[in-house]
PDB file of N, CA and C in Angstrom:
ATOM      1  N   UNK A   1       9.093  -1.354  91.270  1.00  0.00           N
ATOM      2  CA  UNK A   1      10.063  -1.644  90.257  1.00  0.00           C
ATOM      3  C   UNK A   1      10.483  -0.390  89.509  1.00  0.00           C
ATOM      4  N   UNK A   2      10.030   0.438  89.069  1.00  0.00           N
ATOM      5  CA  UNK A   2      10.208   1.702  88.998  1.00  0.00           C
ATOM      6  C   UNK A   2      10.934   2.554  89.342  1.00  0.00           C
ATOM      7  N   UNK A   3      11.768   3.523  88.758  1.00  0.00           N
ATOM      8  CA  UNK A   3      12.652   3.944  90.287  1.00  0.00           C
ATOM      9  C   UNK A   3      12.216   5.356  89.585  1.00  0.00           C
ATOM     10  N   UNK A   4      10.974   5.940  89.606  1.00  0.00           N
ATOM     11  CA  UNK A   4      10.999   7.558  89.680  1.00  0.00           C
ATOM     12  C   UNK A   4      10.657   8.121  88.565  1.00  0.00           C
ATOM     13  N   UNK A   5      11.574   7.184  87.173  1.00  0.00           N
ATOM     14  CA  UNK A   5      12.193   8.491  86.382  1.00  0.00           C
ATOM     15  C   UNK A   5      11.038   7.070  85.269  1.00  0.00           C
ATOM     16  N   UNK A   6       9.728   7.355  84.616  1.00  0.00           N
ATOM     17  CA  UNK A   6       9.571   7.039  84.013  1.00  0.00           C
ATOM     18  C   UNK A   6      10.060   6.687  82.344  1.00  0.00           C
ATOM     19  N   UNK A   7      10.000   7.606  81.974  1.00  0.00           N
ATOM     20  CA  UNK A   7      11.059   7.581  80.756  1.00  0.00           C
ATOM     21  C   UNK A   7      12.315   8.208  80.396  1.00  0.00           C
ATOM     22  N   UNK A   8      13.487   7.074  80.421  1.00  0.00           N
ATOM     23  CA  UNK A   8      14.786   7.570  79.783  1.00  0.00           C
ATOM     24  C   UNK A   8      14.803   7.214  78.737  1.00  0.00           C
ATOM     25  N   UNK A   9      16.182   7.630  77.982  1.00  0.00           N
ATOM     26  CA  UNK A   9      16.660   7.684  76.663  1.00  0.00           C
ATOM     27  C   UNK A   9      16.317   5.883  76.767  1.00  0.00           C
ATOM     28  N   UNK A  10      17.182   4.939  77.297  1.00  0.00           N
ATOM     29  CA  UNK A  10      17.168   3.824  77.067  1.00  0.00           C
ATOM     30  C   UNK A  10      15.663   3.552  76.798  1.00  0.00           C
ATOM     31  N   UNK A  11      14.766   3.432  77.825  1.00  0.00           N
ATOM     32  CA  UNK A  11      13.333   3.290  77.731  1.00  0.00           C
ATOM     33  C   UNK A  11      12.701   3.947  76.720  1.00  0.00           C
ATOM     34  N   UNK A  12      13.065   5.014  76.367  1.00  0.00           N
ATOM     35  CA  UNK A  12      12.420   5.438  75.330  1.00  0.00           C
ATOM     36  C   UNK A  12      12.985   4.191  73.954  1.00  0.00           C
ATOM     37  N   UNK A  13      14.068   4.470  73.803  1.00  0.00           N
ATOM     38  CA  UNK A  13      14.410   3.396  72.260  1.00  0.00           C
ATOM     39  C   UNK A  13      13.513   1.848  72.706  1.00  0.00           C
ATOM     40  N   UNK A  14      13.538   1.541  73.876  1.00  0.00           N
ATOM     41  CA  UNK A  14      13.082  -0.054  73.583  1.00  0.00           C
ATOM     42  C   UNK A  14      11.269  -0.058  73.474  1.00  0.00           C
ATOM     43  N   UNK A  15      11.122   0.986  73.931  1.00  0.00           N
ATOM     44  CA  UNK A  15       9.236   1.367  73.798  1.00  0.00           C
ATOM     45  C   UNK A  15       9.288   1.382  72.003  1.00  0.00           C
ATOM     46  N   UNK A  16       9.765   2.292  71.774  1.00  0.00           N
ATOM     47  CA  UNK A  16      10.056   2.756  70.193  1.00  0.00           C
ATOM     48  C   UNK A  16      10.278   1.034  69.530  1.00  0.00           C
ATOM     49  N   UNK A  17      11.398   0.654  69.706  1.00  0.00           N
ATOM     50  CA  UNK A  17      11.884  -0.481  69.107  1.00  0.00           C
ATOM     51  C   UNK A  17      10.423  -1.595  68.775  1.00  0.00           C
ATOM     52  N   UNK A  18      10.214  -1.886  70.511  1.00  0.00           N
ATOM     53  CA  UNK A  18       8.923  -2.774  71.039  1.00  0.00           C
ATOM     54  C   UNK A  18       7.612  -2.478  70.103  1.00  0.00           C
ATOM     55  N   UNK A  19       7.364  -0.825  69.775  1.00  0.00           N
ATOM     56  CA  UNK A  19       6.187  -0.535  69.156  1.00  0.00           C
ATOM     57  C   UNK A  19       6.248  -0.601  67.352  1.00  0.00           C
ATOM     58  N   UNK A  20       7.483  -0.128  67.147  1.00  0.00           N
ATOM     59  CA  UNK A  20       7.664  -0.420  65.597  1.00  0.00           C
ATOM     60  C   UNK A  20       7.465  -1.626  65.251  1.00  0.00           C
ATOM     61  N   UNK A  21       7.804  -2.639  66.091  1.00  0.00           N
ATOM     62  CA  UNK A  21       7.571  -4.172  65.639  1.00  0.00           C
ATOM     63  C   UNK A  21       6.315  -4.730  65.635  1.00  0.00           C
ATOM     64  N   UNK A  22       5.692  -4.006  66.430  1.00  0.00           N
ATOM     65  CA  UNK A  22       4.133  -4.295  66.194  1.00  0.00           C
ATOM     66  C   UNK A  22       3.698  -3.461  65.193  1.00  0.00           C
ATOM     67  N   UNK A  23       3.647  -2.288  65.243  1.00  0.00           N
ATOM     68  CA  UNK A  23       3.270  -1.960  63.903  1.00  0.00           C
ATOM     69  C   UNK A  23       3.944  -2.514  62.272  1.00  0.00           C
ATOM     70  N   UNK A  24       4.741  -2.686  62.454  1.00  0.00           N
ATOM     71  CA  UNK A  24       5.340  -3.410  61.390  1.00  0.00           C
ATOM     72  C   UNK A  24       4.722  -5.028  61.341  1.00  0.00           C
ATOM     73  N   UNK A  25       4.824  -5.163  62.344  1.00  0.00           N
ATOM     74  CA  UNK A  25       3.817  -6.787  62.105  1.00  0.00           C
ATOM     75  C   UNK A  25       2.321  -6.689  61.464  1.00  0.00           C
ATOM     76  N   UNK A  26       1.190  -5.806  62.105  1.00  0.00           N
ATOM     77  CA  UNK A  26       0.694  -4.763  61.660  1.00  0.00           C
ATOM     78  C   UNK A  26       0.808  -5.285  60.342  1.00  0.00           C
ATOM     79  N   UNK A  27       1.316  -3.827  59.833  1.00  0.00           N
ATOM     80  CA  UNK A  27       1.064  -3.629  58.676  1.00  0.00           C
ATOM     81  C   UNK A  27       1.953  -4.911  57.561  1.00  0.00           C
ATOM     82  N   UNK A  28       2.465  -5.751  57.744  1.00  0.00           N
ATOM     83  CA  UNK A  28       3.026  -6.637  57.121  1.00  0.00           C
ATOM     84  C   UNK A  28       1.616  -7.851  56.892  1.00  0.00           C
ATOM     85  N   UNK A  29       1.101  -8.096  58.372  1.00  0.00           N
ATOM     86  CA  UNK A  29      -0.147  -8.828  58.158  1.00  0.00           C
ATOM     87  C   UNK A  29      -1.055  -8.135  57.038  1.00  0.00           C
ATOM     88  N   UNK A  30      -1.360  -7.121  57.314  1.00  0.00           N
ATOM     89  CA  UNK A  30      -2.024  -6.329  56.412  1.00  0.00           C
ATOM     90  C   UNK A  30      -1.874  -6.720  54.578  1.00  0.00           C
ATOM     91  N   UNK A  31      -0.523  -7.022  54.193  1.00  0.00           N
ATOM     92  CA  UNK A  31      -0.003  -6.658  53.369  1.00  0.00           C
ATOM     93  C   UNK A  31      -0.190  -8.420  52.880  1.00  0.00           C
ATOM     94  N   UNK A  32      -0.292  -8.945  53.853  1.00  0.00           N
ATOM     95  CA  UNK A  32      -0.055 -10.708  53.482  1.00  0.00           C
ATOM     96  C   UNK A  32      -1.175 -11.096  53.123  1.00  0.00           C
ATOM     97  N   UNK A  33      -2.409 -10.330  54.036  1.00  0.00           N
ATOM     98  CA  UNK A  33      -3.841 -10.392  53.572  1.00  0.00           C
ATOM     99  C   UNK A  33      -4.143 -10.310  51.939  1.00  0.00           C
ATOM    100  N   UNK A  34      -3.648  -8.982  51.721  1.00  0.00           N
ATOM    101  CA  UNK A  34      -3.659  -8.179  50.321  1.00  0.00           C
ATOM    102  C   UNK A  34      -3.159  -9.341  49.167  1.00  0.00           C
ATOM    103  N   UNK A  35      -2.249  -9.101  49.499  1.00  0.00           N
ATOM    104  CA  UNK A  35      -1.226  -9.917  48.316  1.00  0.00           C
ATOM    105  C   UNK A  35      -1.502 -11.665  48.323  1.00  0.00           C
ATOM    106  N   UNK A  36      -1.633 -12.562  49.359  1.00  0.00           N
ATOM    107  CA  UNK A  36      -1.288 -13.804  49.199  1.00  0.00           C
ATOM    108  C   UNK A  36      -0.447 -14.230  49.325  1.00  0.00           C
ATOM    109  N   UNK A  37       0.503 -13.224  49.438  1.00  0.00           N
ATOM    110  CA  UNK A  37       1.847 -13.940  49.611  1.00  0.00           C
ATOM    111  C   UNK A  37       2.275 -14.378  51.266  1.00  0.00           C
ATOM    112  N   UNK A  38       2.382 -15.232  51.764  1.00  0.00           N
ATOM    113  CA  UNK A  38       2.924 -15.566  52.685  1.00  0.00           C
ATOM    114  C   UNK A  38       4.178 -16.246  53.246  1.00  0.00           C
ATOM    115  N   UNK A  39       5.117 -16.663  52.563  1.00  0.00           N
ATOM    116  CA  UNK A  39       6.365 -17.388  53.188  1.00  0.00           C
ATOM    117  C   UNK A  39       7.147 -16.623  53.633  1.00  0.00           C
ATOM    118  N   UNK A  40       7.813 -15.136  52.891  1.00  0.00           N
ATOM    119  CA  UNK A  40       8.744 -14.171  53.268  1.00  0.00           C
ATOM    120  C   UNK A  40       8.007 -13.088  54.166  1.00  0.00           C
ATOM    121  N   UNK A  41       6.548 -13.262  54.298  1.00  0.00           N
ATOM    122  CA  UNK A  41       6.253 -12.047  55.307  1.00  0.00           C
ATOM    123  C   UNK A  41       6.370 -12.608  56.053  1.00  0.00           C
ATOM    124  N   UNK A  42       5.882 -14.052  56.721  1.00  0.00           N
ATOM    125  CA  UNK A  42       6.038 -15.089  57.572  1.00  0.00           C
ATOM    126  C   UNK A  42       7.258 -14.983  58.559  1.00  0.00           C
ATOM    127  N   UNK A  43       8.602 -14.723  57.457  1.00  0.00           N
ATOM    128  CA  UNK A  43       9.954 -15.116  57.766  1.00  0.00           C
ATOM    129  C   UNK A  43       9.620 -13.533  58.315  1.00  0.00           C
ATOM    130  N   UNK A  44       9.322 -12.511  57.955  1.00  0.00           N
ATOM    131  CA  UNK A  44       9.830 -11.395  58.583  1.00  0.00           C
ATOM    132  C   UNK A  44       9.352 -11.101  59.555  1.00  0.00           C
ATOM    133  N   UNK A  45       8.006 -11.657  59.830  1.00  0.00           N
ATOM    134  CA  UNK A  45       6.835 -11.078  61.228  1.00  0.00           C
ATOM    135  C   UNK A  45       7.941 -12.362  62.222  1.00  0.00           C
ATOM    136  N   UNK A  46       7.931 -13.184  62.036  1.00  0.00           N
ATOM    137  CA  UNK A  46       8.824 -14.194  63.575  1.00  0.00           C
ATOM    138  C   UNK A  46      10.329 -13.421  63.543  1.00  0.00           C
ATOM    139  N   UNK A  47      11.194 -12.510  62.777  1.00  0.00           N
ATOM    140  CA  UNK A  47      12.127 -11.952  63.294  1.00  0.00           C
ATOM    141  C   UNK A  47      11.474 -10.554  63.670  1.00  0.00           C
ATOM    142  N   UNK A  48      10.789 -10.330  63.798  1.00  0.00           N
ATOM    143  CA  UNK A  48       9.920  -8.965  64.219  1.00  0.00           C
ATOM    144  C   UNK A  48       9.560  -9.185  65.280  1.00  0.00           C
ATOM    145  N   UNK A  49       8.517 -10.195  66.000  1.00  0.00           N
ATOM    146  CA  UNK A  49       8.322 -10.597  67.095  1.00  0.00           C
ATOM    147  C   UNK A  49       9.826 -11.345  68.003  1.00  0.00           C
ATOM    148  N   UNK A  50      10.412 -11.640  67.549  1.00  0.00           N
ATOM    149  CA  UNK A  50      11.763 -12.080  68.283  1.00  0.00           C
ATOM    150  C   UNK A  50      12.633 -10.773  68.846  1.00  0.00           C
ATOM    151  N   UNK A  51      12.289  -9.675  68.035  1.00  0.00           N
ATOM    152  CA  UNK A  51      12.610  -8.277  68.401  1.00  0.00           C
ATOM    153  C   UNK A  51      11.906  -7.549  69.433  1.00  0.00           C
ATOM    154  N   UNK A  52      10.634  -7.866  69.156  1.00  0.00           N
ATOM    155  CA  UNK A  52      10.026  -7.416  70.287  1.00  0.00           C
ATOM    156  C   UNK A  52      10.104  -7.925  71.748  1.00  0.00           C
ATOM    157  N   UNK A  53       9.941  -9.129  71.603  1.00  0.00           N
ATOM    158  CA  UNK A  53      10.367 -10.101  73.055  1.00  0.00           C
ATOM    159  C   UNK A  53      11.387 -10.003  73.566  1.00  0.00           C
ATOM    160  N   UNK A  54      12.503  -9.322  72.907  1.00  0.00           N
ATOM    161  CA  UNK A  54      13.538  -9.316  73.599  1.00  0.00           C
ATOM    162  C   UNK A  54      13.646  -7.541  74.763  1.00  0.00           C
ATOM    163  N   UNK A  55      12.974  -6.885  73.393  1.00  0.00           N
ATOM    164  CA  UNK A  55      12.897  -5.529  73.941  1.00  0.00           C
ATOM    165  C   UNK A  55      11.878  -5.522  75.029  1.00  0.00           C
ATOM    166  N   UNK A  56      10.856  -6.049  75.318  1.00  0.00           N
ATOM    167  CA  UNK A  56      10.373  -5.914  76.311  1.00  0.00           C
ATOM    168  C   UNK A  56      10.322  -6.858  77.183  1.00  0.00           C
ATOM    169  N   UNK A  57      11.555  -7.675  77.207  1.00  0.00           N
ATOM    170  CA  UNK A  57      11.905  -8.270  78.553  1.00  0.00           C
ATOM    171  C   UNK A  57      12.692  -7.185  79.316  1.00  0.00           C
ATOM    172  N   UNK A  58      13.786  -6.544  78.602  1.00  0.00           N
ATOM    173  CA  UNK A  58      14.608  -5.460  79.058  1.00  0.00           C
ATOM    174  C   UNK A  58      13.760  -4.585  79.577  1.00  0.00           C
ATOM    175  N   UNK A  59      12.631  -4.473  78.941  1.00  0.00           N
ATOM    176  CA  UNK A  59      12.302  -3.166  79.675  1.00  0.00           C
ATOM    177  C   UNK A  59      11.563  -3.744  81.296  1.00  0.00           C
ATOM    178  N   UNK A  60      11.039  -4.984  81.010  1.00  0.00           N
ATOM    179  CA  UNK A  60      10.455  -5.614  81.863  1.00  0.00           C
ATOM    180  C   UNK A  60      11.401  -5.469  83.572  1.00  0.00           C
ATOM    181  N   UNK A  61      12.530  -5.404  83.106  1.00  0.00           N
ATOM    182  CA  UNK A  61      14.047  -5.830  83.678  1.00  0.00           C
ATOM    183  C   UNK A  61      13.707  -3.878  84.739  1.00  0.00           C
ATOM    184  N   UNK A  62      13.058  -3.166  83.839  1.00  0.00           N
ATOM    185  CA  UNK A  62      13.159  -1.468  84.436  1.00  0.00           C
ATOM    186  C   UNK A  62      11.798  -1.124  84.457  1.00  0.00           C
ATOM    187  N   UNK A  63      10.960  -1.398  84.175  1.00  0.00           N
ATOM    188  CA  UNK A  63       9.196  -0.396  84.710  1.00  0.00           C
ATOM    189  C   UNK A  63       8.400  -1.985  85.125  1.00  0.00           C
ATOM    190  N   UNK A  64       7.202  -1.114  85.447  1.00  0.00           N
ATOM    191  CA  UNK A  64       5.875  -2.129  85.994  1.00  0.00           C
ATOM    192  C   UNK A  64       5.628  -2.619  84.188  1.00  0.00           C
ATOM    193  N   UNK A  65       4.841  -3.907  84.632  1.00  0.00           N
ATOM    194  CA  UNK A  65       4.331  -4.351  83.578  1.00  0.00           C
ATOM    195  C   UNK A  65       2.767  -3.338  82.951  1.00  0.00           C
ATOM    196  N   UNK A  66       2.209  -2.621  83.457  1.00  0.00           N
ATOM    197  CA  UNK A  66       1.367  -1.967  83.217  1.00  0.00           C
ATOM    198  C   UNK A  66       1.986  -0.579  82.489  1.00  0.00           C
ATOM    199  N   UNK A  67       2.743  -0.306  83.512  1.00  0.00           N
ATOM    200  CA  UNK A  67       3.797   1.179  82.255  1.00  0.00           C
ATOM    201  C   UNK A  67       4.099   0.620  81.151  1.00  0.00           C
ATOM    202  N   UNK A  68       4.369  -0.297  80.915  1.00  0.00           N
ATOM    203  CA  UNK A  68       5.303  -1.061  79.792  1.00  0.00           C
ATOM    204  C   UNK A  68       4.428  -1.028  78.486  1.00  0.00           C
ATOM    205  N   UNK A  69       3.594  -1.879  78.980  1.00  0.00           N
ATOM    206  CA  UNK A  69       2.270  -2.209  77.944  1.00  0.00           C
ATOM    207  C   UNK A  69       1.584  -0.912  77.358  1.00  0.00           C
ATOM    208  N   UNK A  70       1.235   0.054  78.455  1.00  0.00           N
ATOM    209  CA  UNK A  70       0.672   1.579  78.319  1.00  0.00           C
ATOM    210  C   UNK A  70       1.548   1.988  77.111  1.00  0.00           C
ATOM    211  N   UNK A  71       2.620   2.069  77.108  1.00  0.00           N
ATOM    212  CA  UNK A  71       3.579   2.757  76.740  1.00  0.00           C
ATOM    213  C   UNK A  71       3.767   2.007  75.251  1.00  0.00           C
ATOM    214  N   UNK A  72       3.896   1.185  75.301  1.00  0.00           N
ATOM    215  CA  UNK A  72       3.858   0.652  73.731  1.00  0.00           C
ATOM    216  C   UNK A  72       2.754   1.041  72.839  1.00  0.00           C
ATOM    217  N   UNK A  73       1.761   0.500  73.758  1.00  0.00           N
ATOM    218  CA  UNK A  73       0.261   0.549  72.964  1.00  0.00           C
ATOM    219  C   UNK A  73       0.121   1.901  72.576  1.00  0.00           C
ATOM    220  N   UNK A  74       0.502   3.314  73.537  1.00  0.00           N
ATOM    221  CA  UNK A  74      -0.231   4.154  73.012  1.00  0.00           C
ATOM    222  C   UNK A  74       1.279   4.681  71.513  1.00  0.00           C
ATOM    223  N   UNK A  75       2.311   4.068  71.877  1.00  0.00           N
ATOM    224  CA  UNK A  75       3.649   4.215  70.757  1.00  0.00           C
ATOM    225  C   UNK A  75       3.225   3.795  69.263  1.00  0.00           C
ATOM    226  N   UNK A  76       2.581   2.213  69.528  1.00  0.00           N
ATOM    227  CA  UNK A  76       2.157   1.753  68.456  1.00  0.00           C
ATOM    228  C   UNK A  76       0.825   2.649  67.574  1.00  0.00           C
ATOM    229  N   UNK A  77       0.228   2.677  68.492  1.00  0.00           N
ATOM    230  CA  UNK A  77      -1.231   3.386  67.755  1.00  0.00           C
ATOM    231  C   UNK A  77      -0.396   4.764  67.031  1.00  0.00           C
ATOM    232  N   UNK A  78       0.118   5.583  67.469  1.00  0.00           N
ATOM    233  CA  UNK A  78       0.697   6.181  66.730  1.00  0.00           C
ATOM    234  C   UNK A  78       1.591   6.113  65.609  1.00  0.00           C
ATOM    235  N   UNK A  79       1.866   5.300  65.593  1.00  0.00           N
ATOM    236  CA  UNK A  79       2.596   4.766  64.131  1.00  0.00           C
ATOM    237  C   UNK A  79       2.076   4.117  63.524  1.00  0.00           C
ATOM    238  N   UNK A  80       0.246   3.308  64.037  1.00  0.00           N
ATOM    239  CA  UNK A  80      -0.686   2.848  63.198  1.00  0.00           C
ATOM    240  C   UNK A  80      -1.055   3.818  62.428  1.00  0.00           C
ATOM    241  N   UNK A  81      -1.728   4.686  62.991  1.00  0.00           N
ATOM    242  CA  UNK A  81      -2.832   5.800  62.551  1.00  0.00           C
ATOM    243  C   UNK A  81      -1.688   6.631  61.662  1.00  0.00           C
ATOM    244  N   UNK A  82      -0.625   6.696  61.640  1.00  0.00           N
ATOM    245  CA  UNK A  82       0.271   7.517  60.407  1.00  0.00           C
ATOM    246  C   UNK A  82       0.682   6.637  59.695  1.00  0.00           C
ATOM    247  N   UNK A  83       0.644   5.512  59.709  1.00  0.00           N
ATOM    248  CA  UNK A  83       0.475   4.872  58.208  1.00  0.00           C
ATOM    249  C   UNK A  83      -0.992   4.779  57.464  1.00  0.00           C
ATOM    250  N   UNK A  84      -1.864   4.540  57.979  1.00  0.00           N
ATOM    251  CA  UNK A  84      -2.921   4.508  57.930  1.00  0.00           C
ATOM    252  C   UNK A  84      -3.527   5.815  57.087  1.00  0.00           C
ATOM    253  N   UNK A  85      -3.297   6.952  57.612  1.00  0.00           N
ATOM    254  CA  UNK A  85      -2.960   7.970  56.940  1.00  0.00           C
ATOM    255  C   UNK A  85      -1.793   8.050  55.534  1.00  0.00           C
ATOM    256  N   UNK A  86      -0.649   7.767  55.581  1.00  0.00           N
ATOM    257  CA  UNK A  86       0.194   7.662  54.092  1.00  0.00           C
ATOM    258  C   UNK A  86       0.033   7.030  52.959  1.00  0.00           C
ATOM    259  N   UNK A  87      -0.849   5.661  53.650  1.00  0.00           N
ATOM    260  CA  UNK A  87      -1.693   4.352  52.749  1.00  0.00           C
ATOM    261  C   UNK A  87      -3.063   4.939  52.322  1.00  0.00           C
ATOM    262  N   UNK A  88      -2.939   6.339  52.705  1.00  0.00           N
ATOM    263  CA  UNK A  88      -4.249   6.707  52.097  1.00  0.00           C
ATOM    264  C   UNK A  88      -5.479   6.027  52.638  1.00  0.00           C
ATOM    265  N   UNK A  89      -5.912   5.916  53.883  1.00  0.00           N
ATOM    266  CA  UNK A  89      -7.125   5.174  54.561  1.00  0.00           C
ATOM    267  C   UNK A  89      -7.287   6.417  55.020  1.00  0.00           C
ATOM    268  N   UNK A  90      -8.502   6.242  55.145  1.00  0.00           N
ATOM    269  CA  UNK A  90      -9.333   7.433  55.874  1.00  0.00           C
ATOM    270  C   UNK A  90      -9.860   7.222  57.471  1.00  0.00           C
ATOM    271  N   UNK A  91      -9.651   8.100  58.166  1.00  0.00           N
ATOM    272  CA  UNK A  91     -10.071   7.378  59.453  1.00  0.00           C
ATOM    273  C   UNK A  91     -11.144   8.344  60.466  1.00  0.00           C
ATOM    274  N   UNK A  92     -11.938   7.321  60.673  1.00  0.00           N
ATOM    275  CA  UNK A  92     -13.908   8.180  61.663  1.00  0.00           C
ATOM    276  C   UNK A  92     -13.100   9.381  62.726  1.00  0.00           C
ATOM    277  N   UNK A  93     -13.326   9.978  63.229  1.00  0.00           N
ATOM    278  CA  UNK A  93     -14.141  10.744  63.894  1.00  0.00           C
ATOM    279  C   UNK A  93     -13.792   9.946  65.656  1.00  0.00           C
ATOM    280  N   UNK A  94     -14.321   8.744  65.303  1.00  0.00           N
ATOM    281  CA  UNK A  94     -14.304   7.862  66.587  1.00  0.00           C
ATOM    282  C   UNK A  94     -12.684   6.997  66.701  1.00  0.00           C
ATOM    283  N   UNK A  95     -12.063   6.894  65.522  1.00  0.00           N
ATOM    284  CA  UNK A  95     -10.688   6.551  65.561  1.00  0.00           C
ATOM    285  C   UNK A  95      -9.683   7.114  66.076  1.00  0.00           C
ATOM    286  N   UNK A  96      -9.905   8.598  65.774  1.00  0.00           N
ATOM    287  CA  UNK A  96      -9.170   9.233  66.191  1.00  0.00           C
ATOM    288  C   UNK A  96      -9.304   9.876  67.428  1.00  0.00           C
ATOM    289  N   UNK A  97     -10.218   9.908  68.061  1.00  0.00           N
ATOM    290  CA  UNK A  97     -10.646   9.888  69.149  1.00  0.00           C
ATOM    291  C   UNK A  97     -10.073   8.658  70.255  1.00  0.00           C
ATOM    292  N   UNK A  98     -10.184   7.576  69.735  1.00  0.00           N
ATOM    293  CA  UNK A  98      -9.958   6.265  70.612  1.00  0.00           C
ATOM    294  C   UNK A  98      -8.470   6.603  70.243  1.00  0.00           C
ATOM    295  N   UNK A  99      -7.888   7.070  69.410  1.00  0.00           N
ATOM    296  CA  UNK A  99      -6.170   6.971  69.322  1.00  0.00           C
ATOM    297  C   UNK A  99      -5.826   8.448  70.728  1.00  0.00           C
ATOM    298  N   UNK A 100      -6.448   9.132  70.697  1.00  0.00           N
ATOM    299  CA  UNK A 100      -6.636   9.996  71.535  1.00  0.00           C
ATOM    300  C   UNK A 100      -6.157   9.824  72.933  1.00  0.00           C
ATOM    301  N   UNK A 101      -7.758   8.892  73.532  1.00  0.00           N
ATOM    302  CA  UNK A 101      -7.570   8.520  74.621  1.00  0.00           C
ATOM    303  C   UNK A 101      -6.395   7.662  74.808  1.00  0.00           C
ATOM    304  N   UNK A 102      -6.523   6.828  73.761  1.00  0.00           N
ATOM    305  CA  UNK A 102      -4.867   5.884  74.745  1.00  0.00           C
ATOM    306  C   UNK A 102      -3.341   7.105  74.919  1.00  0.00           C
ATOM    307  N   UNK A 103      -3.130   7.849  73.963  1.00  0.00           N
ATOM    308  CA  UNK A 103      -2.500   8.838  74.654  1.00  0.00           C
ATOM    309  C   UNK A 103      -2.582   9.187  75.533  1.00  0.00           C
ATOM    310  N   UNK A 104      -3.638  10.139  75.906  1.00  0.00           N
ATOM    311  CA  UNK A 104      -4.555  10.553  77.135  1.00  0.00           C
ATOM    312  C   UNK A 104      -3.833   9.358  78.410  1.00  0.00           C
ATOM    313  N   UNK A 105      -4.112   8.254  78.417  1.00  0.00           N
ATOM    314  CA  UNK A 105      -4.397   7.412  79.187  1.00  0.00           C
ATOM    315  C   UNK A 105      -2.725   7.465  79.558  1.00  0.00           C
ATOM    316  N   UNK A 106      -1.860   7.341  78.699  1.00  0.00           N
ATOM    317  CA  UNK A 106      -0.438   7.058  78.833  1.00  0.00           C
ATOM    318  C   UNK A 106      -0.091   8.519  79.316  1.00  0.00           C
ATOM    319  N   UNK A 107      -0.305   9.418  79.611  1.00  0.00           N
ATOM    320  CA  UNK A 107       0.259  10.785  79.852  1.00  0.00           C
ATOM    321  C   UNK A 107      -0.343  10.421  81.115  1.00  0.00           C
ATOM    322  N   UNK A 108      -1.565  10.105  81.785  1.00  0.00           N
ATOM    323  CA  UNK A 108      -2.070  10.074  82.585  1.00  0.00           C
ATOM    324  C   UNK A 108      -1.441   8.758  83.582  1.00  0.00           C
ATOM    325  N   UNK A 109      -1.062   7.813  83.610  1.00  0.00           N
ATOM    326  CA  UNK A 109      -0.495   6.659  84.071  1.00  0.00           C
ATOM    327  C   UNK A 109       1.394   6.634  84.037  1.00  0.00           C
ATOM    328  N   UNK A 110       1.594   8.215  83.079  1.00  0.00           N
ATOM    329  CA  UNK A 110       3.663   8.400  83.574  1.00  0.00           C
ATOM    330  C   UNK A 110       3.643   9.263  84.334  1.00  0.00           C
ATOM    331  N   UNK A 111       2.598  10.010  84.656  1.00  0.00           N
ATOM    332  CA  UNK A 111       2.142  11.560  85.516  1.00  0.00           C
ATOM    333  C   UNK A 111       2.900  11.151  87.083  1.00  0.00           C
TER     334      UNK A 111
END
């Protein structure tokens, strides 16, 4: 399914798109925990996930399902671990390490 060229411009925005929405779900859960509030984060995580499903059917439409997933996950963790960082959390030794490898792993699986 693949044809060669792992990441283009297109693929790149819907990885991007696909991973912001998880991190944004993420950190919105996060935030629903905190606060109590739940009806309007509610409303925003199901148009967040409706974003995502769409973006990675398209992409579904252009790579393997294993590039796809690779490719988000290691997108998302990176936009975990830098909020995570701006929110002022501190993170082990072993976090950043495991954020590491899934990079690692995604450089290694577009190779």
């Amino acid at each position: 399914m693949c044809d060669g060229y792992f990441l283009t411009s297109s693929r790149v925005f819907l990885i991007l798109l696909a991973a912001a929405g998880y991190a944004l779900a993420a950190i919105l859960m996060k935030l629903m925990a905190q606060s109590g509030t739940t009806q309007p984060i509610l409303a925003l995580l199901v148009v967040f996930f409706l974003v995502i499903v769409l973006a990675e059917v398209q992409l579904l439409r252009q790579m393997d399902l294993s590039n796809v997933y690779i490719a988000i996950i290691a997108a998302e963790t990176l936009m975990v671990l830098a909020y995570a960082v701006w929110a002022g959390e501190t993170l082990s030794a072993r976090e950043i390490a495991g954020g590491g490898l899934v990079i690692a792993g995604t450089i290694l699986v577009g190779a």
